[in-house]
Protein backbone atom coordinates (compact mmCIF):
# COMPACT_ATOMS: atom_id res chain seq x y z
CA UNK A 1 23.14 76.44 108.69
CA UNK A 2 22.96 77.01 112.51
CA UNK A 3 20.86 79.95 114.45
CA UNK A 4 23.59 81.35 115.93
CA UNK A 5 25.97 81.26 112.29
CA UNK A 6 22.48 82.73 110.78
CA UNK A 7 22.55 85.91 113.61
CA UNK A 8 26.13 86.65 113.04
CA UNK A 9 25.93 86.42 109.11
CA UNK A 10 23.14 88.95 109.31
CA UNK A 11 24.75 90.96 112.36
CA UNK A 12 27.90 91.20 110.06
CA UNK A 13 25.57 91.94 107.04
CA UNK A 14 23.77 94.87 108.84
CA UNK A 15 27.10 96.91 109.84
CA UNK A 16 27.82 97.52 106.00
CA UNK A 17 24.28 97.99 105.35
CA UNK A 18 23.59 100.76 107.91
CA UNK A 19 26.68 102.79 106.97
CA UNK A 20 25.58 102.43 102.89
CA UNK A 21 22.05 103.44 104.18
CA UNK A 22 23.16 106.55 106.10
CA UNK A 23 26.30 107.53 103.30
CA UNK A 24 24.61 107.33 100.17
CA UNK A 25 20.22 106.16 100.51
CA UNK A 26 19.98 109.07 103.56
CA UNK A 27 21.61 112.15 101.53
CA UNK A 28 20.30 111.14 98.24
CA UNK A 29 16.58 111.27 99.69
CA UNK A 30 17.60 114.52 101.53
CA UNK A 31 18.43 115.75 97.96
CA UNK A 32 15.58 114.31 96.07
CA UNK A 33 13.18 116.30 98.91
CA UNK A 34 15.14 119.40 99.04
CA UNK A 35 15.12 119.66 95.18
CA UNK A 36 11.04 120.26 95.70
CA UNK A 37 11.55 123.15 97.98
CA UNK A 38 13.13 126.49 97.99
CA UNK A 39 15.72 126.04 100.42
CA UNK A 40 18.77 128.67 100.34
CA UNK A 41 20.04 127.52 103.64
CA UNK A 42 20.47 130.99 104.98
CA UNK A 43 16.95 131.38 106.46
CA UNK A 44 16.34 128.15 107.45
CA UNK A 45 13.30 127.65 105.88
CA UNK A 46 12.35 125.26 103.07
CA UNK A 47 8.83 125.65 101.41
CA UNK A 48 7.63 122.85 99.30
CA UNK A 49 7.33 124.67 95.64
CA UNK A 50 7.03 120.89 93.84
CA UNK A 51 8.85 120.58 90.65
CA UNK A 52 9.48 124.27 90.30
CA UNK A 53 13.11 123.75 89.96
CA UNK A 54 12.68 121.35 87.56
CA UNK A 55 10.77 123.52 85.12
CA UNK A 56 13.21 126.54 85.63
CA UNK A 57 15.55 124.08 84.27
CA UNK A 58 13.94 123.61 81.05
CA UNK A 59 14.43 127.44 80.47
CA UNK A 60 18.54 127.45 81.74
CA UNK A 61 20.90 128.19 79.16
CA UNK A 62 23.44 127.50 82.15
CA UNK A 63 21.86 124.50 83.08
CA UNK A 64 21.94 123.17 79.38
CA UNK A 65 25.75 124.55 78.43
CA UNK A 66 26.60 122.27 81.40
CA UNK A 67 24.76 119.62 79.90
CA UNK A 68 26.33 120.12 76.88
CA UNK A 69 30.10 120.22 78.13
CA UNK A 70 29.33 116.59 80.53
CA UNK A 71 28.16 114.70 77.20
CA UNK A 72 31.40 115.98 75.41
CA UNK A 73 33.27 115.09 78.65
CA UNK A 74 31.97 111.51 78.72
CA UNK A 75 32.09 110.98 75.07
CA UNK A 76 35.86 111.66 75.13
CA UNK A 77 36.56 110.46 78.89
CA UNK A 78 35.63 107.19 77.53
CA UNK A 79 36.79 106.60 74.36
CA UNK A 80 40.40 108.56 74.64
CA UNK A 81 41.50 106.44 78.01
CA UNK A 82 39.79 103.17 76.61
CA UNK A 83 41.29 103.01 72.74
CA UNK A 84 44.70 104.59 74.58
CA UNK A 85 44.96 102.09 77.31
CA UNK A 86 44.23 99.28 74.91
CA UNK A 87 47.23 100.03 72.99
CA UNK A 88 49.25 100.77 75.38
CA UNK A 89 48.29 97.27 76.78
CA UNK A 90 48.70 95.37 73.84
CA UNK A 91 52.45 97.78 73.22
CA UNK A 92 53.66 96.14 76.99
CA UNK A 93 52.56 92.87 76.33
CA UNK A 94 55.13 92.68 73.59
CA UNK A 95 57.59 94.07 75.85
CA UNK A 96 60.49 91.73 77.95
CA UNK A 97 63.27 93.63 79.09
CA UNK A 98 62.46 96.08 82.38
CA UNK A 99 58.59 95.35 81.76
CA UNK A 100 58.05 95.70 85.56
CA UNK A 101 59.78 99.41 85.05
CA UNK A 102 57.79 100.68 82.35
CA UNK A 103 54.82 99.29 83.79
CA UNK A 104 55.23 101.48 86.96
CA UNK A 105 56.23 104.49 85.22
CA UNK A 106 52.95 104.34 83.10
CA UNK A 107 51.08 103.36 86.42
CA UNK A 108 52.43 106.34 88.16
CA UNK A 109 49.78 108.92 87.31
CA UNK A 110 47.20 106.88 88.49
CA UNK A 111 48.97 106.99 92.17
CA UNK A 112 48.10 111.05 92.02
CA UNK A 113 44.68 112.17 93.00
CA UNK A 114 42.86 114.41 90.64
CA UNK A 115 43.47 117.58 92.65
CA UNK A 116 47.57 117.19 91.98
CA UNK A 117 46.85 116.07 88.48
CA UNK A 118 44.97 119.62 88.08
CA UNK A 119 47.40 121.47 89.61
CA UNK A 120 50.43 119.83 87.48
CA UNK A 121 48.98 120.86 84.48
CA UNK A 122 47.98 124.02 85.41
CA UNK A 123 51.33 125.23 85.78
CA UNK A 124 52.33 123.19 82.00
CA UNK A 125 49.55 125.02 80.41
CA UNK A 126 50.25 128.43 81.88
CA UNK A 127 50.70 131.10 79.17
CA UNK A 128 53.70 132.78 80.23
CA UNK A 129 56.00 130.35 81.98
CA UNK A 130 54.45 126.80 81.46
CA UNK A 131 56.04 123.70 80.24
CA UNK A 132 53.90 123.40 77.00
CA UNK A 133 54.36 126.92 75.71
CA UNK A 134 57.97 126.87 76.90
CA UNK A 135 58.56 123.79 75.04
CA UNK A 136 56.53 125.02 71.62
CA UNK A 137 59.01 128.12 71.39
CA UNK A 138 61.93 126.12 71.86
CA UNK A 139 61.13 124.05 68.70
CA UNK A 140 60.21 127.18 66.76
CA UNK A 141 56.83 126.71 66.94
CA UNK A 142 55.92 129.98 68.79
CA UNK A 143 52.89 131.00 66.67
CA UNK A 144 51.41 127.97 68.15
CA UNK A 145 51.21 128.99 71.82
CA UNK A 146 48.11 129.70 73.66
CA UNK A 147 46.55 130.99 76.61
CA UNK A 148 45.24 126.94 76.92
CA UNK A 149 43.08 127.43 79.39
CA UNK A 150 41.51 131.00 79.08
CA UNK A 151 40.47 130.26 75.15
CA UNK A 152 37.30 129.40 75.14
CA UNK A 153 37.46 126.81 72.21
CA UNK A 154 40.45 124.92 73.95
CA UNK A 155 39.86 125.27 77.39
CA UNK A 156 37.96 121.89 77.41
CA UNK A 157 39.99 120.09 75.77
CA UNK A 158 42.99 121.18 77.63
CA UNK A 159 41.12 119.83 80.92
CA UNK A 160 40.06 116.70 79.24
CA UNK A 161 43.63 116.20 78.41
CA UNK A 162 44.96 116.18 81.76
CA UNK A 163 42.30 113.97 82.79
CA UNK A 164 43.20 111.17 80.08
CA UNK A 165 46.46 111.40 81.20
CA UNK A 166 45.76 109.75 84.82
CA UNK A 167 42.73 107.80 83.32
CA UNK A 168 44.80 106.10 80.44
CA UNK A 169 46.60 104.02 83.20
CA UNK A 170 44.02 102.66 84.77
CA UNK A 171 42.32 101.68 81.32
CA UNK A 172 45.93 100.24 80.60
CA UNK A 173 46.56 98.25 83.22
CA UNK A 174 42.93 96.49 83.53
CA UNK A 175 43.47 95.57 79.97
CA UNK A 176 46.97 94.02 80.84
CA UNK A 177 45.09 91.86 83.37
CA UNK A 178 42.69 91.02 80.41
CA UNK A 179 45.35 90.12 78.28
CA UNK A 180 46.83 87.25 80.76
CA UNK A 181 43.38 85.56 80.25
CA UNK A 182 43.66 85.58 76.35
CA UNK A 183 43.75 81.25 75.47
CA UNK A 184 47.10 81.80 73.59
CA UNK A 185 45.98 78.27 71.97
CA UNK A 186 43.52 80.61 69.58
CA UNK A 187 46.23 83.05 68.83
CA UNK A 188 48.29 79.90 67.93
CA UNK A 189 45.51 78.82 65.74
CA UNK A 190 44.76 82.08 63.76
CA UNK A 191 48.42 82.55 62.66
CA UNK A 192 48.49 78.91 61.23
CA UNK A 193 44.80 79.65 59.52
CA UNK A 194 46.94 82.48 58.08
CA UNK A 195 45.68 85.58 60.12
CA UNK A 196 47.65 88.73 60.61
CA UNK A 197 48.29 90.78 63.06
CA UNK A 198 45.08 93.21 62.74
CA UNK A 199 42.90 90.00 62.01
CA UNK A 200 44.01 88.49 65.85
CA UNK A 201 43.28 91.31 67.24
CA UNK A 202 39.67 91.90 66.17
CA UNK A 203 38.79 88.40 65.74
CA UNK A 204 40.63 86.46 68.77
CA UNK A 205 42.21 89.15 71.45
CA UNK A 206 39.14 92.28 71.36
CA UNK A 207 36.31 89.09 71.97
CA UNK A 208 38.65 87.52 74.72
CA UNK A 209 38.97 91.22 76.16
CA UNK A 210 34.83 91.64 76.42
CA UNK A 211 35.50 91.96 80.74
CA UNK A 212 37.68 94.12 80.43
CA UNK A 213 36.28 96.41 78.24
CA UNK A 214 33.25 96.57 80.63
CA UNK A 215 35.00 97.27 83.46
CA UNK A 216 37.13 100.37 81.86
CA UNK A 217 33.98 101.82 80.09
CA UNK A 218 31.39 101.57 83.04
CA UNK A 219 34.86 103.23 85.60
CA UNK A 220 35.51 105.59 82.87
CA UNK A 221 31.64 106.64 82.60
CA UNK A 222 31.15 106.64 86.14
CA UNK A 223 34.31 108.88 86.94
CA UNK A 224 33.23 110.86 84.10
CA UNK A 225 30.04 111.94 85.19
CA UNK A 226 31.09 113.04 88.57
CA UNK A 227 33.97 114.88 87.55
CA UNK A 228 34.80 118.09 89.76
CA UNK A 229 38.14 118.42 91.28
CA UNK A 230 40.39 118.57 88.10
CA UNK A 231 37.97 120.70 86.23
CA UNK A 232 37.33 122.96 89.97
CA UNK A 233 41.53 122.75 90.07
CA UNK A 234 42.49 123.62 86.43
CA UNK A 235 39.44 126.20 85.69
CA UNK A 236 36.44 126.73 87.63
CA UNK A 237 34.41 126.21 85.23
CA UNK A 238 35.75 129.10 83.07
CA UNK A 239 36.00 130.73 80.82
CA UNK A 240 32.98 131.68 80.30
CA UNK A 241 31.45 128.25 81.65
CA UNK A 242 33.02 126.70 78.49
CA UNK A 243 34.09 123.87 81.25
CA UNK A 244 31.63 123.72 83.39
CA UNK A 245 29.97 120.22 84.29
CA UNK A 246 26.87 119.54 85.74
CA UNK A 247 29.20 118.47 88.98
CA UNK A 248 30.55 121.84 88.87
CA UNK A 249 27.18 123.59 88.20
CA UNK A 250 25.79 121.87 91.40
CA UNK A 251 28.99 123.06 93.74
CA UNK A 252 28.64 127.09 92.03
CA UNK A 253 24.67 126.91 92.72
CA UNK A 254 24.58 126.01 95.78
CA UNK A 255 27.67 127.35 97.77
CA UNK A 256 28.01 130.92 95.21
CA UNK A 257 24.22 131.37 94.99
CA UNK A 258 23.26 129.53 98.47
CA UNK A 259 20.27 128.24 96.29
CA UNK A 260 20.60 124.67 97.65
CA UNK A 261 17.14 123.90 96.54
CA UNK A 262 17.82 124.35 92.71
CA UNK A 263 21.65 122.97 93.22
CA UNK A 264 19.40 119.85 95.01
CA UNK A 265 17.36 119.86 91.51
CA UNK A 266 20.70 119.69 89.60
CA UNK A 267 22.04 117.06 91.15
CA UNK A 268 19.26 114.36 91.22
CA UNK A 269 19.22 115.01 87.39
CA UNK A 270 22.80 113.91 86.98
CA UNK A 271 22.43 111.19 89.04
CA UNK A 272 19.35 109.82 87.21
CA UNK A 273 21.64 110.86 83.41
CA UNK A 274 24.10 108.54 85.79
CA UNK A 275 21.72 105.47 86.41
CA UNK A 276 20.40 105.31 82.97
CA UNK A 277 23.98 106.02 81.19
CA UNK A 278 25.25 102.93 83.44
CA UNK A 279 22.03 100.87 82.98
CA UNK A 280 21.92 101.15 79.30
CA UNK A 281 25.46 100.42 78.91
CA UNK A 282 25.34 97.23 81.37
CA UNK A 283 22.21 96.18 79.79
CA UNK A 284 23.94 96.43 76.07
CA UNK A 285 26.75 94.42 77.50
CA UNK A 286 24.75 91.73 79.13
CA UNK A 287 22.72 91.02 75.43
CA UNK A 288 26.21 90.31 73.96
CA UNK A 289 27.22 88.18 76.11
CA UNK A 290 23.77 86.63 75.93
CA UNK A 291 24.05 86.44 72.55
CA UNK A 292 27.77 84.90 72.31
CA UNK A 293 26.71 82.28 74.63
């Protein structure tokens, strides 16, 4: 390779580079340093105080009720959209009249952003005039209407709802691309061996699916983890901070409290729950594979 191809390779390089640096390497050193001082951003002074914040966590209910509510999030942001999408997948692939139709109309909440997708089902799960409750005493099921998103014990799950909603099509249609790849010579095979339909799909189509599954669970964790606008949208947190995420504890502490110091704090722990979450999971995968090889 020429000089002058080797200077515009790295001159091409650096452009990206620089802009990742400043976006992402820049703040998230700003954060880690702020998170050792006691910076409220009001009087302009931040004093070094070490890992003070850090240790006040340890003693936050607030801090570990947010905790609490991302692990359930995850948990359920993963496995709902994945084992949905899957079937969902595996339901189209079956299908041959107006495929291309259904297809879109399943694809069509992933077109929304979050913010929409909050505000759609705030209005269905409003208590007096939304779709669900509307819907519940039409069928004569009246003593099952709630106040969804003001109980305490539902309010979560009412979020998380609305949020596998838009996720399930994204799950859905990676696993549709994974399906093209499947050698239909082994599917052949396992229904002359005498295989039925569950036995294909955990023996032949799952294995063939390993990519895909990776990509939908490391998105799905990843999107989980950082969730903010739906929950922000749909509750605030509330009630009671029976929805609040660690996202949404960050956002409340620094810009209701102005304590961007501890809000700092909260957010370089959720990043680091966010490397090791992804690590782990990556590393798990790569073994497999290691060990199918």
């Amino acid at each position: 390779m020429s000089t002058r191809r080797i200077g515009w390779s790295a001159a091409f390089l650096a452009v990206p580079l620089i802009a990742y640096v400043a976006a992402v390497v820049g703040p998230g050193l700003y954060s880690f340093y702020y998170s050792l001082t006691d910076w409220n951003a009001v009087g302009g002074t931040a004093e070094f105080i070490g890992l003070q914040h850090y240790r006040d966590m340890a003693g936050d209910e607030h801090f570990w009720q947010a905790l609490k509510n991302t692990a359930i999030w995850t948990a359920a942001a993963v496995v709902v959209p994945t084992l949905v999408g899957l079937a969902l997948a595996l339901g189209l692939a079956r299908v041959r009249r107006m495929q291309r139709l259904i297809k879109s109309l399943f694809f069509l909440p992933l077109a929304l952003s979050l913010v929409v997708v909050g505000q759609v089902w705030f209005w269905i799960f409003r208590p007096e005039d939304g779709l669900l409750n509307l819907a519940l005493g039409r069928v004569g099921l009246a003593s099952l209407q709630h106040a969804w998103l003001a109980d305490p014990r539902l309010a979560l799950w009412s979020v998380l709802l609305a949020w596998c909603w838009q996720q399930v099509s994204l799950a859905m249609v990676v696993f549709l691309a994974g399906l093209t790849g499947v050698p239909q010579e082994l599917v052949e095979a396992s229904k002359v061996d005498g295989a039925n339909g569950w036995q294909r799909l955990w023996h032949v189509i799952i294995p063939a699916l390993r990519p895909a599954f990776a990509v939908v669970v490391s998105l799905s964790m990843i999107n989980a983890l950082k969730s903010f606008d739906i929950v922000y949208v749909m509750t605030e947190g509330g009630p009671f901070r029976k929805t609040e995420t660690l996202a949404i504890l960050v956002y409340r502490t620094a810009f209701k409290t102005y304590d961007f110091g501890y809000a700092s704090a909260i957010s370089v722990v959720l990043f680091v729950i966010t490397l090791v979450t992804i690590g782990l999971f990556f590393a798990w995968t790569n073994r497999e594979d290691s060990q199918n090889v």
